[in-house]
PDB file of N, CA and C in Angstrom:
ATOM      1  N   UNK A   1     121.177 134.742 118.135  1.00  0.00           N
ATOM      2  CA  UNK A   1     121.593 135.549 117.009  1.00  0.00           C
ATOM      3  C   UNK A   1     122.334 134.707 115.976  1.00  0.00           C
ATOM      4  N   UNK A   2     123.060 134.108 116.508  1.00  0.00           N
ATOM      5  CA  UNK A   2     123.968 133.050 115.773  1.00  0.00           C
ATOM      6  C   UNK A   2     123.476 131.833 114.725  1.00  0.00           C
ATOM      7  N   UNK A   3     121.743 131.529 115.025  1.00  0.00           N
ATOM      8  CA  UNK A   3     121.428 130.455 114.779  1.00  0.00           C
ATOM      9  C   UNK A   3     120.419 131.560 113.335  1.00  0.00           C
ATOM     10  N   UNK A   4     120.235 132.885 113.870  1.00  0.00           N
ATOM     11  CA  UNK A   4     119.230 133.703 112.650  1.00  0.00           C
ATOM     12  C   UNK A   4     119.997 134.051 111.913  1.00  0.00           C
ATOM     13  N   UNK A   5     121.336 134.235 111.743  1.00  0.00           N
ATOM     14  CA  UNK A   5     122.633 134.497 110.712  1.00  0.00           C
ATOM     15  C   UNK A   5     122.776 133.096 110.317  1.00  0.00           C
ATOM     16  N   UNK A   6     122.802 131.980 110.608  1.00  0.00           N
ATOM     17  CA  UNK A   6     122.988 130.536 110.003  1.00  0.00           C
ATOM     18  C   UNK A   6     121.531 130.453 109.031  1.00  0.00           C
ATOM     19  N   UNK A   7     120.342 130.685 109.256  1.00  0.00           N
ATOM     20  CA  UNK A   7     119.239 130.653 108.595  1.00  0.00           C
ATOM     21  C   UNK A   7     119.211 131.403 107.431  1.00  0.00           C
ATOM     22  N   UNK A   8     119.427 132.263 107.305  1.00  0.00           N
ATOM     23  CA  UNK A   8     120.317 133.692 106.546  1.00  0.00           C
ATOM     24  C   UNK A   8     120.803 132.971 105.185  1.00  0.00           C
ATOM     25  N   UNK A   9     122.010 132.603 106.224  1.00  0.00           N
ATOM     26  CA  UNK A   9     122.928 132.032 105.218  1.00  0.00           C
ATOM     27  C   UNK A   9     122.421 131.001 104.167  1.00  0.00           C
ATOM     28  N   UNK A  10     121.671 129.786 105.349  1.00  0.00           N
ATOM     29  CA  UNK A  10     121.141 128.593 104.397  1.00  0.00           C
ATOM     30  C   UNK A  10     120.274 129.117 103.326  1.00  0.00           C
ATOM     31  N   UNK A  11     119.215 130.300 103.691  1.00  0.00           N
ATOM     32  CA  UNK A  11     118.432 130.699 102.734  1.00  0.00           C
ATOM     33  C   UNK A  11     118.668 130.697 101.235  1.00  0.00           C
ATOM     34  N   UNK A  12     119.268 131.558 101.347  1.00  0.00           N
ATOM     35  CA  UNK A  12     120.267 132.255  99.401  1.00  0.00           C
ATOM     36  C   UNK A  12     120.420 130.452  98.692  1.00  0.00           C
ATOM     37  N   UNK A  13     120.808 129.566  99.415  1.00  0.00           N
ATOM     38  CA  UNK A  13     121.212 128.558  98.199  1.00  0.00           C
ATOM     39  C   UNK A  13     119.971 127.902  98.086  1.00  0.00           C
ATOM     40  N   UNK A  14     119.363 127.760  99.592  1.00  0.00           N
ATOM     41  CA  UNK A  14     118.428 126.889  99.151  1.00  0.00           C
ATOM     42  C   UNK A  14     116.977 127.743  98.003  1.00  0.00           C
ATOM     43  N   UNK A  15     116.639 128.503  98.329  1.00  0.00           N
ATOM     44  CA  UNK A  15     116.115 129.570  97.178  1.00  0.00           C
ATOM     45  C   UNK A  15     116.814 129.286  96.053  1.00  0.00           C
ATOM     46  N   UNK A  16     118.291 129.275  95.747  1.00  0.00           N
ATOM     47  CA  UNK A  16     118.762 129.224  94.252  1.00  0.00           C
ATOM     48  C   UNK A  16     118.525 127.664  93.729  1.00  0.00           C
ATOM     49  N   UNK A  17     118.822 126.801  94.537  1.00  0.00           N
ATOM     50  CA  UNK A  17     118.465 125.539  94.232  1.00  0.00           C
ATOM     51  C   UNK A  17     116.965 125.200  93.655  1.00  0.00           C
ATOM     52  N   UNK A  18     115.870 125.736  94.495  1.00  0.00           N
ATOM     53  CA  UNK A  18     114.438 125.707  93.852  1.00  0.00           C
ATOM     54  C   UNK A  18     114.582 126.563  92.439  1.00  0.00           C
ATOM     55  N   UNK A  19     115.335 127.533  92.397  1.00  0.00           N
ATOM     56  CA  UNK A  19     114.416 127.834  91.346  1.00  0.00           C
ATOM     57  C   UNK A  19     115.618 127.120  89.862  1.00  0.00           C
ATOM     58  N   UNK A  20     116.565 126.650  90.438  1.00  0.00           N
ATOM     59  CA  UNK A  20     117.226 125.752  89.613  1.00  0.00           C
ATOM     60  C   UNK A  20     116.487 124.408  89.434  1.00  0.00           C
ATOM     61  N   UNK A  21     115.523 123.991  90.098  1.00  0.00           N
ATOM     62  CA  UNK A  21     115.136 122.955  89.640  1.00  0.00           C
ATOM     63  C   UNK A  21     112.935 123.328  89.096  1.00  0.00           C
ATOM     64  N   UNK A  22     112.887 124.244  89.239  1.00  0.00           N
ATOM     65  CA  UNK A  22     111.967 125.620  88.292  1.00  0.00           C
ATOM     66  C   UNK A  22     112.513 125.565  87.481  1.00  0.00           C
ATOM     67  N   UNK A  23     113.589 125.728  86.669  1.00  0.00           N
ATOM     68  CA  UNK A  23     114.060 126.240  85.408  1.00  0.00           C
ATOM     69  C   UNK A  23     114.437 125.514  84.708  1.00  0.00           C
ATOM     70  N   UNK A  24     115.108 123.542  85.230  1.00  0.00           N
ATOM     71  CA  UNK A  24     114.851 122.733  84.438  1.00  0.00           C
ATOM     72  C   UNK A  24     113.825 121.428  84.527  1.00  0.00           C
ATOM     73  N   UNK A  25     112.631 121.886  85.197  1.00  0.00           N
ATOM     74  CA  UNK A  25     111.244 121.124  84.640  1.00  0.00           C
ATOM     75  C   UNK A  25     110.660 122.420  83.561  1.00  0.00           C
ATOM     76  N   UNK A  26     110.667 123.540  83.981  1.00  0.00           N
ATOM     77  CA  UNK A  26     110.190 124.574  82.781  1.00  0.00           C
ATOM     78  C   UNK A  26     110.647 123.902  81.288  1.00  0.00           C
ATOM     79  N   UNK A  27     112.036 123.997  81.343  1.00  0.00           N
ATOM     80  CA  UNK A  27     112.749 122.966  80.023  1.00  0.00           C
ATOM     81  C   UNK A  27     112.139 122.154  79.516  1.00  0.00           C
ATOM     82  N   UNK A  28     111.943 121.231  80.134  1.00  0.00           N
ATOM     83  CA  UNK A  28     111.312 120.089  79.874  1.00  0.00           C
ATOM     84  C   UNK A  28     109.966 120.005  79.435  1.00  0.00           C
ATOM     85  N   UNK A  29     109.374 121.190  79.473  1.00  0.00           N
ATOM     86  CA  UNK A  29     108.157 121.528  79.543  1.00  0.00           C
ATOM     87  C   UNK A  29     107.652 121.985  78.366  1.00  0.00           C
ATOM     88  N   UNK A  30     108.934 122.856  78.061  1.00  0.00           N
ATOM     89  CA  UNK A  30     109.397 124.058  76.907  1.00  0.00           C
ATOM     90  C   UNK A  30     108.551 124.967  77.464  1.00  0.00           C
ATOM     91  N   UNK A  31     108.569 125.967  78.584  1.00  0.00           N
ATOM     92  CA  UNK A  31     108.064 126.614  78.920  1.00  0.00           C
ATOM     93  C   UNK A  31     109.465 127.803  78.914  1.00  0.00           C
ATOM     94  N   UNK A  32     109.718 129.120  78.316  1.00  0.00           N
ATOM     95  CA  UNK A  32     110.595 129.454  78.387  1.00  0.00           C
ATOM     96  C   UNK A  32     110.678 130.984  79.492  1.00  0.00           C
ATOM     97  N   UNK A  33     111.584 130.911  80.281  1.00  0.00           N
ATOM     98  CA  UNK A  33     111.617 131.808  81.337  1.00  0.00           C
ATOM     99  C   UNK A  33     112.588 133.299  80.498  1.00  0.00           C
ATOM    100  N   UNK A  34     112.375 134.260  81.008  1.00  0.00           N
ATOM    101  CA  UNK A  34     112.767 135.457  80.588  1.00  0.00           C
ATOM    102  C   UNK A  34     114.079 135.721  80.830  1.00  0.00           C
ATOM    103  N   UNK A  35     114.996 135.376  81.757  1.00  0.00           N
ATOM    104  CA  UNK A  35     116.466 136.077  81.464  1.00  0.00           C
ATOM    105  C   UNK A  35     117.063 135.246  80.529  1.00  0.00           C
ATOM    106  N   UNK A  36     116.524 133.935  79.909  1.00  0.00           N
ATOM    107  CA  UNK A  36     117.100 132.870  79.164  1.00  0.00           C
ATOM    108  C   UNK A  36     116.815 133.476  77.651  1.00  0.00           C
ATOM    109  N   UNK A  37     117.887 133.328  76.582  1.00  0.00           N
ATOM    110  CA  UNK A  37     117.691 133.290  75.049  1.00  0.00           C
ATOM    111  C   UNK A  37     116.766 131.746  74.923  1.00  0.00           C
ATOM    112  N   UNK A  38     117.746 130.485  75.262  1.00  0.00           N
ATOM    113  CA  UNK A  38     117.362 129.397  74.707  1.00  0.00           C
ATOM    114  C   UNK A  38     116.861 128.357  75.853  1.00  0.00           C
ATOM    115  N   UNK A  39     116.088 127.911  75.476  1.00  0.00           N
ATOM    116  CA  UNK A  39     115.702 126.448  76.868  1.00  0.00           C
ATOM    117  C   UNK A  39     117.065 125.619  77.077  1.00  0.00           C
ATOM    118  N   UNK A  40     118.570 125.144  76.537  1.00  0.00           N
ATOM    119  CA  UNK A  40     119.410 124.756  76.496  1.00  0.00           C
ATOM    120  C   UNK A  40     119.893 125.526  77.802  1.00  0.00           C
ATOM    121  N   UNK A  41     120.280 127.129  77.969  1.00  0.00           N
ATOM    122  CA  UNK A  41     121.048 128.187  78.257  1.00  0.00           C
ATOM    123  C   UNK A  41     120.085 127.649  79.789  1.00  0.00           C
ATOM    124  N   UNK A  42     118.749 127.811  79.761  1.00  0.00           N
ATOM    125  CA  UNK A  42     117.951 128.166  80.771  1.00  0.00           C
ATOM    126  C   UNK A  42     117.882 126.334  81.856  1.00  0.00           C
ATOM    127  N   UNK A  43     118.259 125.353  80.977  1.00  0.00           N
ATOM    128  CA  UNK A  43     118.474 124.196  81.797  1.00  0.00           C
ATOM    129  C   UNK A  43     120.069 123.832  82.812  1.00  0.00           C
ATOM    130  N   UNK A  44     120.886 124.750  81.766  1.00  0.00           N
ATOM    131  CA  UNK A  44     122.741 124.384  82.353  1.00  0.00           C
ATOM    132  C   UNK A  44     122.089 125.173  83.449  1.00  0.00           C
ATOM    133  N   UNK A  45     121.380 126.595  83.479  1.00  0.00           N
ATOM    134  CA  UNK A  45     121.771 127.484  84.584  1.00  0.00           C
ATOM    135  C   UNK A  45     120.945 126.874  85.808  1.00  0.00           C
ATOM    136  N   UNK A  46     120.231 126.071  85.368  1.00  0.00           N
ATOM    137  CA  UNK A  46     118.990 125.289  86.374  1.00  0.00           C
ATOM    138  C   UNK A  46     119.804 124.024  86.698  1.00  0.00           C
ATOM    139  N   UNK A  47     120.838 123.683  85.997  1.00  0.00           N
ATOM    140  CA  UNK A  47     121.649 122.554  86.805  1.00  0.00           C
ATOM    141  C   UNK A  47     122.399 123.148  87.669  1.00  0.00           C
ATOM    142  N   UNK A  48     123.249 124.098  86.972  1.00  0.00           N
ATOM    143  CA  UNK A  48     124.077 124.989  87.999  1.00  0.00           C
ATOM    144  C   UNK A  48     123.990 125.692  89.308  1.00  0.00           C
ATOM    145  N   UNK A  49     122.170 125.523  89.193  1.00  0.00           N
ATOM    146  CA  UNK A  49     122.101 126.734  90.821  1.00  0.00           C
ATOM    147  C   UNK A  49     121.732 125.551  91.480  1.00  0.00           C
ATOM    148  N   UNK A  50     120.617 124.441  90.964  1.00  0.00           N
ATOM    149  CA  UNK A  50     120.520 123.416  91.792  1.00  0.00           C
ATOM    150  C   UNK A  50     121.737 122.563  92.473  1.00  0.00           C
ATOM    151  N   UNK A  51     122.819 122.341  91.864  1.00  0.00           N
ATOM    152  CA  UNK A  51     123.756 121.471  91.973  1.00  0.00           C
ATOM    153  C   UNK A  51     124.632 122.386  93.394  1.00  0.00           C
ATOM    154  N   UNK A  52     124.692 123.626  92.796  1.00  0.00           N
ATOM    155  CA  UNK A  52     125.818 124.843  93.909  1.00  0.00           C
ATOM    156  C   UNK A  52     124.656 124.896  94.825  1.00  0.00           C
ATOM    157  N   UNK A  53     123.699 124.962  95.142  1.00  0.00           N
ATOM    158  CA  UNK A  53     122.709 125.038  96.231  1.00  0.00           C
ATOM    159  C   UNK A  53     122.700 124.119  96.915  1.00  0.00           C
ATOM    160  N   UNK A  54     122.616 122.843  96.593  1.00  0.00           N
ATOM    161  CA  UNK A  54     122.613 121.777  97.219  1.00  0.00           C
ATOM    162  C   UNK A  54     124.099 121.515  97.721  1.00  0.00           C
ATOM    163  N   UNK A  55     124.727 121.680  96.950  1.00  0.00           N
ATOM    164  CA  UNK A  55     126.492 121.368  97.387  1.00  0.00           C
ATOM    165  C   UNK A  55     126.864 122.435  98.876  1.00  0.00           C
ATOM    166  N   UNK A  56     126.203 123.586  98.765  1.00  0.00           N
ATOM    167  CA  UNK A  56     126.544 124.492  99.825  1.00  0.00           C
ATOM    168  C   UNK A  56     125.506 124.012 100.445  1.00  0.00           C
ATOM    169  N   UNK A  57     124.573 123.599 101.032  1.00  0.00           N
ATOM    170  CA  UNK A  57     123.800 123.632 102.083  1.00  0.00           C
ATOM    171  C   UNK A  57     124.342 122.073 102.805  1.00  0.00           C
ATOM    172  N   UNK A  58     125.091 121.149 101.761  1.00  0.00           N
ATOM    173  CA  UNK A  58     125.895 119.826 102.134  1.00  0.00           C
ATOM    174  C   UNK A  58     126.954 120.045 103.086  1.00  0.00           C
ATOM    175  N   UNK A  59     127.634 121.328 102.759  1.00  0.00           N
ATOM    176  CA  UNK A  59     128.901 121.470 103.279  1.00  0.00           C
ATOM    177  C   UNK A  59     128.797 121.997 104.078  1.00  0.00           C
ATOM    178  N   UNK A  60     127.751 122.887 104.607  1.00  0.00           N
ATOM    179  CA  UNK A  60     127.246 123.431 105.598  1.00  0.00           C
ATOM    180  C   UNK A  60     126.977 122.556 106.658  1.00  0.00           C
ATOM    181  N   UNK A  61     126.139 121.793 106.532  1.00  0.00           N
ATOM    182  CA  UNK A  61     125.896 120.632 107.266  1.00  0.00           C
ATOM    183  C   UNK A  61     126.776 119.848 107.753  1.00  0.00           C
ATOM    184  N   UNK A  62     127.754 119.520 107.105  1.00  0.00           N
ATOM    185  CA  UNK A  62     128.858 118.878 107.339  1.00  0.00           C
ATOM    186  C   UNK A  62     129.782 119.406 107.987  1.00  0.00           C
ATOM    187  N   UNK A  63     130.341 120.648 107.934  1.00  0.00           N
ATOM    188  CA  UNK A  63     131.239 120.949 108.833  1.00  0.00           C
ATOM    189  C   UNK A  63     130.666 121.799 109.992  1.00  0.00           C
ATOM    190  N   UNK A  64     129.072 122.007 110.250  1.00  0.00           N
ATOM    191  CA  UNK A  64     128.405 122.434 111.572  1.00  0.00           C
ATOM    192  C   UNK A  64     128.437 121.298 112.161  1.00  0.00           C
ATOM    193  N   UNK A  65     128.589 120.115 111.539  1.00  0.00           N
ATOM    194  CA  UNK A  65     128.211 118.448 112.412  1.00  0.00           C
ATOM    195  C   UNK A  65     129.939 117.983 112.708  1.00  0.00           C
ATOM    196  N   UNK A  66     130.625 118.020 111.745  1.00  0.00           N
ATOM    197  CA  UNK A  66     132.111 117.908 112.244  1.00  0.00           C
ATOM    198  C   UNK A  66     132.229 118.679 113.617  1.00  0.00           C
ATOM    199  N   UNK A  67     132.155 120.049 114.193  1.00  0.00           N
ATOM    200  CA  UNK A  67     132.638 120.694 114.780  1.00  0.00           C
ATOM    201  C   UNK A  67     131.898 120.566 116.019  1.00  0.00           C
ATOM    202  N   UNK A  68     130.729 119.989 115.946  1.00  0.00           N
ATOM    203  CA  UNK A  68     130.173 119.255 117.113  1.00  0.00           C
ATOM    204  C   UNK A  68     130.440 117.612 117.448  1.00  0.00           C
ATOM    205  N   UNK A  69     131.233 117.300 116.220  1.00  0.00           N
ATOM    206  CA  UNK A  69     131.626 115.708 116.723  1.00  0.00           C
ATOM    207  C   UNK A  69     130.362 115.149 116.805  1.00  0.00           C
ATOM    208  N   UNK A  70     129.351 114.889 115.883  1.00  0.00           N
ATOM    209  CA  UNK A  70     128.586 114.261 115.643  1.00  0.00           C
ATOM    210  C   UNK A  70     128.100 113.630 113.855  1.00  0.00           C
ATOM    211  N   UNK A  71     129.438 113.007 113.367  1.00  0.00           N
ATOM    212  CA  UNK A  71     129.682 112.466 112.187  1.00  0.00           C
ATOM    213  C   UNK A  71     130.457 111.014 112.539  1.00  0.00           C
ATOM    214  N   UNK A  72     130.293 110.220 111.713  1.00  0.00           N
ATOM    215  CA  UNK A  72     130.974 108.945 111.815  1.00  0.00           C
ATOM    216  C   UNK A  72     132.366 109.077 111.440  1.00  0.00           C
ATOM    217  N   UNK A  73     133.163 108.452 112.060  1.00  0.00           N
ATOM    218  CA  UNK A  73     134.229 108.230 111.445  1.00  0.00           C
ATOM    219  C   UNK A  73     135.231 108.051 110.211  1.00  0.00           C
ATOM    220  N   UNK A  74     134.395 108.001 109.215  1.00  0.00           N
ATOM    221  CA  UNK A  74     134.893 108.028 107.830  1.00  0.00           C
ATOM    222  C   UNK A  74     134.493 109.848 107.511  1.00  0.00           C
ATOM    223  N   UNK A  75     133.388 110.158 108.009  1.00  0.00           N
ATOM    224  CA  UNK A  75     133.467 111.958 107.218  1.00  0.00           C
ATOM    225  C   UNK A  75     134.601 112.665 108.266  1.00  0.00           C
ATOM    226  N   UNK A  76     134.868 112.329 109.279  1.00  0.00           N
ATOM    227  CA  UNK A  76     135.751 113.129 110.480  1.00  0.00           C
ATOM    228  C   UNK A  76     137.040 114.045 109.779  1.00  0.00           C
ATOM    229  N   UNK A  77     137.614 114.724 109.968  1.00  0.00           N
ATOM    230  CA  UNK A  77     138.729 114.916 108.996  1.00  0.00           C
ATOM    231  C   UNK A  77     139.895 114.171 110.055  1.00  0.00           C
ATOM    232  N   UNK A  78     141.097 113.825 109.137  1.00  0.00           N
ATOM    233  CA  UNK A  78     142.118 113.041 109.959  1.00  0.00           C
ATOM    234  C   UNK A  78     142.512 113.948 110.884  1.00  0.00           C
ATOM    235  N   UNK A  79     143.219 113.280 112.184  1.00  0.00           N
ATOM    236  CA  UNK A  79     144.059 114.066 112.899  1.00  0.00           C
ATOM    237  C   UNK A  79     145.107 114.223 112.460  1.00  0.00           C
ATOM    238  N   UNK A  80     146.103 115.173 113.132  1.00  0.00           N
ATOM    239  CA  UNK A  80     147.351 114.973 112.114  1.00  0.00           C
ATOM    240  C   UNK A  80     148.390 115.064 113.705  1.00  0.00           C
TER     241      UNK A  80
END
């Protein structure tokens, strides 16, 4: 159950990430998508979902691998 709620989860960014990087080759393309006024408006928001998609599916990764102690020593967090 645990591992189909983790899939779940990863889903939503990684979906927002594709279509953030859909929305700035469209740009580039000048192909213009419908919730956008301007290809400008429609590339920030295609950096923005790609960049937060990828950043959350990073951090995800990272602290499911911290908590199994399978990271090198420099990502570990300090002991205190």
């Amino acid at each position: 159950m645990g591992k189909l709620v983790a899939l779940f989860v990863l889903a939503v960014p990684v979906i927002a990430a594709a279509y953030g990087i859909k929305w700035m080759r469209d740009m580039v393309f000048g192909i213009p998508d419908r919730p956008f006024s301007s290809l400008t408006l429609q590339f920030l928001a295609g950096l923005l979902f790609s960049a937060g998609g990828i950043a959350f599916t990073a951090g995800f990764i990272l602290h499911r691998d911290r908590k199994r102690q399978k990271v090198q020593k420099r990502f570990s967090k300090p002991s205190k």
